[in-house]
C-alpha atoms as a PDB file:
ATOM      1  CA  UNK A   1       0.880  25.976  -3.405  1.00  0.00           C
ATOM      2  CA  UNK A   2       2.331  22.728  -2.074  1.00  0.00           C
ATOM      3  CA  UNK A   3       5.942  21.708  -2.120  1.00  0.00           C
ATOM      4  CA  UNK A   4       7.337  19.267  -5.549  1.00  0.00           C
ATOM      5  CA  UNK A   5       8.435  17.045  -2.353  1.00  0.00           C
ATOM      6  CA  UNK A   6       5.101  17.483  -0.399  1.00  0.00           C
ATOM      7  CA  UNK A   7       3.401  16.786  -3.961  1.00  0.00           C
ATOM      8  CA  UNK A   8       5.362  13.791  -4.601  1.00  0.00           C
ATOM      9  CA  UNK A   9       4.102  12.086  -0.732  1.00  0.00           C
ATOM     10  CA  UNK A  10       0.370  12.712  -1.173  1.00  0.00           C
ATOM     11  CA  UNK A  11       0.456  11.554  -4.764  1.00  0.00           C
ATOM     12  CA  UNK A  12       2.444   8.137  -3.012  1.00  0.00           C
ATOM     13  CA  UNK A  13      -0.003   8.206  -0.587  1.00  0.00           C
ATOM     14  CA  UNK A  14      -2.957   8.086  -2.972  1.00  0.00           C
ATOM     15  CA  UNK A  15      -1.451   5.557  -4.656  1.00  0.00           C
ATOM     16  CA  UNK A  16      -0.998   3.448  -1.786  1.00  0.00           C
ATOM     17  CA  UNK A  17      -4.305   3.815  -0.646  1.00  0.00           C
ATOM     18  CA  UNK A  18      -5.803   3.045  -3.875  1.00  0.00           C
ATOM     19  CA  UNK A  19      -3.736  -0.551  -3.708  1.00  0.00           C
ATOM     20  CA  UNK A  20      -5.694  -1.214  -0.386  1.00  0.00           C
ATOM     21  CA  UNK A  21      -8.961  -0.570  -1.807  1.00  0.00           C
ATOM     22  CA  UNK A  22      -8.118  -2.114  -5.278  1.00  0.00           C
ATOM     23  CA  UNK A  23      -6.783  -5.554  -2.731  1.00  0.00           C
ATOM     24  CA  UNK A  24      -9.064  -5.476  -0.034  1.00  0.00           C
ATOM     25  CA  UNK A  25     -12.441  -3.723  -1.441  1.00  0.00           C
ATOM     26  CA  UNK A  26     -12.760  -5.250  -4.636  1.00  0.00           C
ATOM     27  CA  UNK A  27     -13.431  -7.923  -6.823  1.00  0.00           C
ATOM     28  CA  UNK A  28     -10.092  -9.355  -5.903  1.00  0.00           C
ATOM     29  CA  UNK A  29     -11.836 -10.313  -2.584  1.00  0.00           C
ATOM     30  CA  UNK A  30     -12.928 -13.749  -4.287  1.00  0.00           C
ATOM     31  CA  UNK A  31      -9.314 -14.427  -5.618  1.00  0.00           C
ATOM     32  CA  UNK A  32      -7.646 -14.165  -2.362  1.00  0.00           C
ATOM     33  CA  UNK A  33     -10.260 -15.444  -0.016  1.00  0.00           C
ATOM     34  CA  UNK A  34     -10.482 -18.110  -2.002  1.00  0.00           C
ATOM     35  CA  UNK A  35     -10.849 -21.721  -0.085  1.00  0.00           C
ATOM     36  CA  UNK A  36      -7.948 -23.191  -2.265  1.00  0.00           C
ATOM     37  CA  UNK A  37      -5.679 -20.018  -1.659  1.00  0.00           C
ATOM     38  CA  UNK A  38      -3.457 -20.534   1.671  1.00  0.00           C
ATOM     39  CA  UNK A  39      -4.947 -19.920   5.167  1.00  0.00           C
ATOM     40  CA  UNK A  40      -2.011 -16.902   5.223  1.00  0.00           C
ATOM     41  CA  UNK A  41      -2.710 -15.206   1.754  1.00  0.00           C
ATOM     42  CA  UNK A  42      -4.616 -11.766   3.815  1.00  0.00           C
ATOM     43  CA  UNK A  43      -1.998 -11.570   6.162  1.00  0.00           C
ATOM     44  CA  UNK A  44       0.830 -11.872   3.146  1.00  0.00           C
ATOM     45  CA  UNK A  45      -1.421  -9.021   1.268  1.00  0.00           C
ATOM     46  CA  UNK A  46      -1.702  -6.816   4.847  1.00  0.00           C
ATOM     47  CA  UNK A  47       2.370  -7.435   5.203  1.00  0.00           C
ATOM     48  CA  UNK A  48       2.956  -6.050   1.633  1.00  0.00           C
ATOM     49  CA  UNK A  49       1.098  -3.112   1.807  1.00  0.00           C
ATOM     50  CA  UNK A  50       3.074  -2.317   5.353  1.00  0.00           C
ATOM     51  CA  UNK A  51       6.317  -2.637   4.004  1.00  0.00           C
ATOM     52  CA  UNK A  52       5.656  -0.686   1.191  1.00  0.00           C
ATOM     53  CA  UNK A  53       3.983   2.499   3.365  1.00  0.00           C
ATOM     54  CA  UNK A  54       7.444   1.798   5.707  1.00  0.00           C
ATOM     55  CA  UNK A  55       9.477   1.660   2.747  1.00  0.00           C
ATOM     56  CA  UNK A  56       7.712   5.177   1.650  1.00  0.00           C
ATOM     57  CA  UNK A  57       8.281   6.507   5.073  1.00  0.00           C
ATOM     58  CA  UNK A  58      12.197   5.557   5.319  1.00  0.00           C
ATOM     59  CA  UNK A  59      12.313   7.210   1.739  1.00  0.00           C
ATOM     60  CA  UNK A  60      10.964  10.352   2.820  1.00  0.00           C
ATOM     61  CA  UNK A  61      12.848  10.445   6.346  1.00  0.00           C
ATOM     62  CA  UNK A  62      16.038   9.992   3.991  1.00  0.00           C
ATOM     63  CA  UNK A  63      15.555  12.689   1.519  1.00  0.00           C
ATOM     64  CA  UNK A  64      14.204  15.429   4.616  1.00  0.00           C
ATOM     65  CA  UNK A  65      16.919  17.971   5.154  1.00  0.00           C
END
């Protein structure tokens, strides 16, 4: 039986995976490829979802014994 702590990180991680597919395989496609939306909007989308798996990371680094 996993961990609470090991629990808690795949639970993050299947949360942060389902924000990739719910940004980048979904319906949402048309809002932020839209022509009107800046040139930048994907890479602004990618840079978010990379800070928050870092930000995930340093949080489990901190709490490790």
């Amino acid at each position: 039986m996993p961990t609470p702590v090991k629990q808690e990180r795949r639970d993050l991680a299947i949360i942060l995976a389902g924000l990739m597919l719910v940004l980048f395989a979904s319906p949402l496609i048309l809002w932020w490829s839209n022509p009107q939306m800046p040139w930048y909007m994907p890479y602004v989308l990618w840079l978010l979802v990379i800070l928050l798996a870092g930000y995930l990371q340093w949080r489990r680094l901190k709490h490790e014994p």
